[in-house]
N, C-alpha and C. Protein backbone atom coordinates (compact mmCIF):
# COMPACT_ATOMS: atom_id res chain seq x y z
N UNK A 1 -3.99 -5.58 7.37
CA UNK A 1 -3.18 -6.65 6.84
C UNK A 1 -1.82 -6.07 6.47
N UNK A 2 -0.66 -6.55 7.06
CA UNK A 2 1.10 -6.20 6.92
C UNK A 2 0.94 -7.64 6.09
N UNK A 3 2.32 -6.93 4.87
CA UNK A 3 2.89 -8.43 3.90
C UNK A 3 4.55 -8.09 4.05
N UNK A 4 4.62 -9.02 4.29
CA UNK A 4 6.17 -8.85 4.10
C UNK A 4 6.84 -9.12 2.81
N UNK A 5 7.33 -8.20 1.83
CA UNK A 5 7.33 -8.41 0.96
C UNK A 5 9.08 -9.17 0.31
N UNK A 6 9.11 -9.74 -0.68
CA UNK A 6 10.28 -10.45 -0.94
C UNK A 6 11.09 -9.18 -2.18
N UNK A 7 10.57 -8.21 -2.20
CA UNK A 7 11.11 -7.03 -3.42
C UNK A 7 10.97 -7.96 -4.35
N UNK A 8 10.72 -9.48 -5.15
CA UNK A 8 10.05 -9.36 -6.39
C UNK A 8 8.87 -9.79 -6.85
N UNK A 9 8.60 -10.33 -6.19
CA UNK A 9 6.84 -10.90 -6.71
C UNK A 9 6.12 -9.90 -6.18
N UNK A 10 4.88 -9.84 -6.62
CA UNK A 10 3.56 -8.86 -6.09
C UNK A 10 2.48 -9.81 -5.59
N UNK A 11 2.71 -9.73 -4.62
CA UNK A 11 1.62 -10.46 -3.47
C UNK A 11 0.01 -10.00 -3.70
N UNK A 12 -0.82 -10.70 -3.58
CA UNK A 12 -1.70 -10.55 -3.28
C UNK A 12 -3.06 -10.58 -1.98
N UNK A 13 -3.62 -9.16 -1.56
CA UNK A 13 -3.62 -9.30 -0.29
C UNK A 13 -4.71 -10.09 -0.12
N UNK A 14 -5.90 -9.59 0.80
CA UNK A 14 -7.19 -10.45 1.27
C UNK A 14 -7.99 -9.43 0.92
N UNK A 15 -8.80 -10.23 0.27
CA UNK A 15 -9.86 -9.28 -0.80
C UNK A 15 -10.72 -8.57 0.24
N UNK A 16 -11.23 -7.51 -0.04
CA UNK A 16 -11.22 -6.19 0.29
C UNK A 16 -13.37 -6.41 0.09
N UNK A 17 -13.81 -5.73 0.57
CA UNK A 17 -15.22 -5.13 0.68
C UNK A 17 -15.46 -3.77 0.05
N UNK A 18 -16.17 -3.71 -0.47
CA UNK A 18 -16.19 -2.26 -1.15
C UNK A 18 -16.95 -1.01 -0.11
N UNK A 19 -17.50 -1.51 0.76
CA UNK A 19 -18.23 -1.33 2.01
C UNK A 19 -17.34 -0.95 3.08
N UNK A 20 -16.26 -1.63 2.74
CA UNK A 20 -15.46 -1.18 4.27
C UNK A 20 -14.21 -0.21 3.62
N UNK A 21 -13.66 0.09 4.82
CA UNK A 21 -12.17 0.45 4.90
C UNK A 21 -11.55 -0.07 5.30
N UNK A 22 -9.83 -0.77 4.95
CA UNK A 22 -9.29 -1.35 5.18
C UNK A 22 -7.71 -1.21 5.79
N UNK A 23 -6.87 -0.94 6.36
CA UNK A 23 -5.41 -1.00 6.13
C UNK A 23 -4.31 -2.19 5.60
N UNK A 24 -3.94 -1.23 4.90
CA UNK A 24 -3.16 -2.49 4.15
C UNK A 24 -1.53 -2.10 4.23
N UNK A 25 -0.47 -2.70 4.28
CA UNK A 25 0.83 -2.59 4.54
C UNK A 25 1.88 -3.47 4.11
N UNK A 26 3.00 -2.46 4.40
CA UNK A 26 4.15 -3.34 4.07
C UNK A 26 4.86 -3.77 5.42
N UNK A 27 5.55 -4.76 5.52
CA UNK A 27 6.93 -4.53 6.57
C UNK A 27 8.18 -4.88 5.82
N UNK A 28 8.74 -3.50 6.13
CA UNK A 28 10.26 -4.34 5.39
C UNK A 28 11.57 -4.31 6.36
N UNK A 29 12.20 -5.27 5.38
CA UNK A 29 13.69 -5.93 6.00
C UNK A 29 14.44 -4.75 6.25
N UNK A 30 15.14 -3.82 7.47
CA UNK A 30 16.22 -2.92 7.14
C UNK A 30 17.05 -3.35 7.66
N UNK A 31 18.38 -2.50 6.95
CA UNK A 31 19.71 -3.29 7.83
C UNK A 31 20.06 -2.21 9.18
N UNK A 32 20.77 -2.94 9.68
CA UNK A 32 21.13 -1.86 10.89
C UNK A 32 21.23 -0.53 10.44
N UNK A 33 21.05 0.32 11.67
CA UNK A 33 20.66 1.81 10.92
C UNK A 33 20.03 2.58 10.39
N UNK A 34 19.37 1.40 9.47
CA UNK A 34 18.47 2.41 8.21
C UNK A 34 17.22 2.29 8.76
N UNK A 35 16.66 3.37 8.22
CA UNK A 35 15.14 4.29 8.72
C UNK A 35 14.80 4.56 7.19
N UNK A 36 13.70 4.46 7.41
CA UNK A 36 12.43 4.86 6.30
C UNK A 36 12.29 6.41 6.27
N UNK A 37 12.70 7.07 5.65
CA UNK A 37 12.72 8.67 5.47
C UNK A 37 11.73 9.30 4.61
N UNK A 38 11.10 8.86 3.90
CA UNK A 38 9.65 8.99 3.87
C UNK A 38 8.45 7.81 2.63
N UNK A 39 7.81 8.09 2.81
CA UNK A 39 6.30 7.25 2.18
C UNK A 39 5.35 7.32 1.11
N UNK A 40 5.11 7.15 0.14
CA UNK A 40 4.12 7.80 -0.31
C UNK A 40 3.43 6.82 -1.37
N UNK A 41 2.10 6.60 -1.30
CA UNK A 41 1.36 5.92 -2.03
C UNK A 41 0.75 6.01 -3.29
N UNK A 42 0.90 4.71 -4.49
CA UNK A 42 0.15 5.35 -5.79
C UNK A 42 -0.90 3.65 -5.76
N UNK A 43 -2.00 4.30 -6.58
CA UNK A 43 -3.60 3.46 -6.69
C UNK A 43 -3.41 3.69 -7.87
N UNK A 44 -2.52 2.40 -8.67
CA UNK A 44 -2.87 2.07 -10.10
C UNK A 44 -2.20 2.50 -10.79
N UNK A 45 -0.57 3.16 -10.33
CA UNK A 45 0.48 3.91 -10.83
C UNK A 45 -0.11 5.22 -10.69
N UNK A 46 -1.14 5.70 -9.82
CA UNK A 46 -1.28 7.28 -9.74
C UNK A 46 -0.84 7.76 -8.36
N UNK A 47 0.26 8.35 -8.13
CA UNK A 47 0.13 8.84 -6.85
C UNK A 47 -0.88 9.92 -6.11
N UNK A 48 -1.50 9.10 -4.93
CA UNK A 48 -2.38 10.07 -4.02
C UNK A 48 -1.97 10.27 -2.89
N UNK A 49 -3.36 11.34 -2.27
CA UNK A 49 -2.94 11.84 -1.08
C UNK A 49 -4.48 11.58 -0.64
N UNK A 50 -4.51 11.84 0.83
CA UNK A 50 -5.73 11.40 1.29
C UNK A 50 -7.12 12.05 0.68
N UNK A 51 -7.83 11.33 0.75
CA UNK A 51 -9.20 11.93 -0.12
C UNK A 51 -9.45 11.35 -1.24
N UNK A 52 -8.19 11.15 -1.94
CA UNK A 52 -7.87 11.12 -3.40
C UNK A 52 -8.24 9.88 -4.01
N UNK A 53 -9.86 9.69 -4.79
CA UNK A 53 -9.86 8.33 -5.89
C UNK A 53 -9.35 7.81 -6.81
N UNK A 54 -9.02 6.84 -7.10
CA UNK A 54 -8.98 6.74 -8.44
C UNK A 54 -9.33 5.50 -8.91
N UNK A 55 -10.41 5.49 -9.73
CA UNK A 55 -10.44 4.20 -10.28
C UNK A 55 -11.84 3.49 -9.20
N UNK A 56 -12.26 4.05 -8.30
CA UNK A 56 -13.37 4.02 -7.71
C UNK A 56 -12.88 3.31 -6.04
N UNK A 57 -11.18 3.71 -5.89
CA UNK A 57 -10.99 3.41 -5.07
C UNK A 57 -10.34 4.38 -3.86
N UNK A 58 -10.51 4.54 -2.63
CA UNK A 58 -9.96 6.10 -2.34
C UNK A 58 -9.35 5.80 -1.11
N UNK A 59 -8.25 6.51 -0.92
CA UNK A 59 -7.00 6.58 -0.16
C UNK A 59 -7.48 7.77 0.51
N UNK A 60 -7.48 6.55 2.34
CA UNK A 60 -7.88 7.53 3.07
C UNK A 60 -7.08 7.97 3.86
N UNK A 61 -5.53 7.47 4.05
CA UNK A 61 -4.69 7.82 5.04
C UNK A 61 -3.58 7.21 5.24
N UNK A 62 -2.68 7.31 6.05
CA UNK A 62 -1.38 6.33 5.88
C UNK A 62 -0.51 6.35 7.19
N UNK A 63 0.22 5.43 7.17
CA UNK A 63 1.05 5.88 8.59
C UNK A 63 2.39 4.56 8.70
N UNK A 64 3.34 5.74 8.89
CA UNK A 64 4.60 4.81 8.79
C UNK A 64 5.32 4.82 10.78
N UNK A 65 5.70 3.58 11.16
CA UNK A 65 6.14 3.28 11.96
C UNK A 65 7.08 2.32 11.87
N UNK A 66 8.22 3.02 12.29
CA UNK A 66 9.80 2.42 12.52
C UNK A 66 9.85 1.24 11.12
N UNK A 67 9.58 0.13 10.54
CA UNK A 67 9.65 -0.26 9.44
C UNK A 67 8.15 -0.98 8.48
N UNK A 68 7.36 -0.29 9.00
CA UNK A 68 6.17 -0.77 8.83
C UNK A 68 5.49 0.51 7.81
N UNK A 69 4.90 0.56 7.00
CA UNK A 69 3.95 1.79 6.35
C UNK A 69 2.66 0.83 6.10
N UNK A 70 1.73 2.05 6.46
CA UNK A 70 0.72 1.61 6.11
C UNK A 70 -0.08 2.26 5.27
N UNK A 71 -1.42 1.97 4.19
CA UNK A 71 -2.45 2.60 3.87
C UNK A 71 -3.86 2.34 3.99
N UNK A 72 -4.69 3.49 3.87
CA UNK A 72 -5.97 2.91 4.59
C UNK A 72 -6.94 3.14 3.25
N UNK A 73 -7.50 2.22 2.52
CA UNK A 73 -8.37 2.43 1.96
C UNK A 73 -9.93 1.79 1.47
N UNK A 74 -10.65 2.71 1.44
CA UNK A 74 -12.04 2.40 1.12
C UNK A 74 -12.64 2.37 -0.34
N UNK A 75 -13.75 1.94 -0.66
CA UNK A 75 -14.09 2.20 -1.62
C UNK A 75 -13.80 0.50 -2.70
N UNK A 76 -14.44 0.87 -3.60
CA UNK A 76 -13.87 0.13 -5.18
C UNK A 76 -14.68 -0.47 -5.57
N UNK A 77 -14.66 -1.19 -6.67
CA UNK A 77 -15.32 -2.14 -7.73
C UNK A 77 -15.63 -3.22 -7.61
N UNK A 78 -16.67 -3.84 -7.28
CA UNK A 78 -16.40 -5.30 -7.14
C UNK A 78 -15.90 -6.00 -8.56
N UNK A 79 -14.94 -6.90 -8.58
CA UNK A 79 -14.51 -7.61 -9.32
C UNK A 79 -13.56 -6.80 -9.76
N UNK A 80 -12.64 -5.87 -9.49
CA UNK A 80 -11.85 -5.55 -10.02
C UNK A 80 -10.64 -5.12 -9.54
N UNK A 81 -9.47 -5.36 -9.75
CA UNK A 81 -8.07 -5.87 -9.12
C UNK A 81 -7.63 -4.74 -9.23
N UNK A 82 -6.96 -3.99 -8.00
CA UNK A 82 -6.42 -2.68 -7.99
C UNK A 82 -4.74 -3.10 -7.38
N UNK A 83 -3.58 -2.34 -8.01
CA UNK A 83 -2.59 -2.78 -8.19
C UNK A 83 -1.71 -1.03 -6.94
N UNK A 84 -1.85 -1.29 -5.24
CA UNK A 84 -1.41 -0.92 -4.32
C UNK A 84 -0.15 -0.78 -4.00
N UNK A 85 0.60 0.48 -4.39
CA UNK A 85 1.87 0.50 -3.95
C UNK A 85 2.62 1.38 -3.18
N UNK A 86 3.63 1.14 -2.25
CA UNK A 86 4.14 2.39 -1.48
C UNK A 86 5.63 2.18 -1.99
N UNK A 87 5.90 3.83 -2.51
CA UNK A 87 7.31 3.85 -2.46
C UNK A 87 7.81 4.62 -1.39
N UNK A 88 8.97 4.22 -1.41
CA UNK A 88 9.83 4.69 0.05
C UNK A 88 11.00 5.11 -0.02
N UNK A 89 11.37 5.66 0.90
CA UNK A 89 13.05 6.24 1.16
C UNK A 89 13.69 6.17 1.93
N UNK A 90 14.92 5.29 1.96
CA UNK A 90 15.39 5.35 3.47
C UNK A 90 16.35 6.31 3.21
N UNK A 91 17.21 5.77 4.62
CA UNK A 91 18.84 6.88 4.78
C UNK A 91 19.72 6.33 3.43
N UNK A 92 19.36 4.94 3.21
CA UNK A 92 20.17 4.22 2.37
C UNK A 92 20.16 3.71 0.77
N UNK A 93 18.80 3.69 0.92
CA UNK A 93 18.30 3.29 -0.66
C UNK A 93 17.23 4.60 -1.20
N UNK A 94 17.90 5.30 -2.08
CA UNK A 94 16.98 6.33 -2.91
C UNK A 94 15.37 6.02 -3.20
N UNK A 95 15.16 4.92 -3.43
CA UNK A 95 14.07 4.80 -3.82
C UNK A 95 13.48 3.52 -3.76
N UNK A 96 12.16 2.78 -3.49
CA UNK A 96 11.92 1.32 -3.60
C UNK A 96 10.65 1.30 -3.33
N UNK A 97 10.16 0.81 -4.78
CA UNK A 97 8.71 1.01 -4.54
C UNK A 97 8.34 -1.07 -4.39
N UNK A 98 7.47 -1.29 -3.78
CA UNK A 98 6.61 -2.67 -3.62
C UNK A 98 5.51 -1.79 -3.63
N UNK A 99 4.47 -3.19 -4.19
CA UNK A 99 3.38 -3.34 -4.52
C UNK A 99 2.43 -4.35 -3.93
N UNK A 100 0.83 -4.14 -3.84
CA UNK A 100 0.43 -6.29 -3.43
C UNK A 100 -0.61 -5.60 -4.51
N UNK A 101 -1.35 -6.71 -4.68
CA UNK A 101 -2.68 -6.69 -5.47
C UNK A 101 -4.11 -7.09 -4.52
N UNK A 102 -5.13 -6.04 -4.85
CA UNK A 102 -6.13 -5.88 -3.96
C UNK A 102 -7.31 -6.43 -4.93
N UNK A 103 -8.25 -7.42 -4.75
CA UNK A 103 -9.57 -7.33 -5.38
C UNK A 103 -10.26 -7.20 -4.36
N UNK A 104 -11.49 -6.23 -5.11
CA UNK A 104 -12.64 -5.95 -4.36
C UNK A 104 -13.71 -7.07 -4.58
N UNK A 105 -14.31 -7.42 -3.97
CA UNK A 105 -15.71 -8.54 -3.29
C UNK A 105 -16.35 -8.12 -2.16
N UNK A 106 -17.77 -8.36 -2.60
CA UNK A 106 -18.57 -8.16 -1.20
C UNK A 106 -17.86 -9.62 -0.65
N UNK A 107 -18.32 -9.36 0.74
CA UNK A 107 -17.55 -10.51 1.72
C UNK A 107 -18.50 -10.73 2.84
């Protein structure tokens, strides 16, 4: 699942299985020129790296293409809302983190 995000509300994605693995993503708006210079994901304001749980939810991987990032994760709680975010870097903007909101449910 890609959200296109509006930089201020926090979307919420399509609830998640605790059973599966999922990818979940952003696409964002760039202006001419600008490139995404790098990626990196935090689960709940913690930044991880692959492997890495937290909160009973675990980040298994990621992958950025031309304006798209993605993350892949498994795991979690049923009934409980995990708050997914990638910050980023382009050529142009220092820093910009978005977020969506994930609940876990069997499905």
């Amino acid at each position: 699942m890609t959200i296109t995000h509006d930089g201020k509300n926090i979307p919420t994605a399509d609830p998640k299985d605790p059973d599966s693995d999922v990818w979940y993503g952003f696409t964002y708006s760039l202006e001419d020129l600008e490139t995404i210079s790098s990626s990196v994901w935090l689960i709940n304001g913690t930044l991880v790296s692959n492997g890495q749980t937290v909160d009973d939810l675990t980040f298994e991987a990621s992958d950025l293409s031309g304006a798209v990032t993605k993350a892949n994760v498994s795991g979690g709680t049923v009934g409980v809302r995990y708050t997914l975010t990638n910050r980023m870097e382009t050529n142009v903007t220092p820093s910009d983190d978005r977020s969506m909101y994930i609940t876990i449910k069997h499905l």
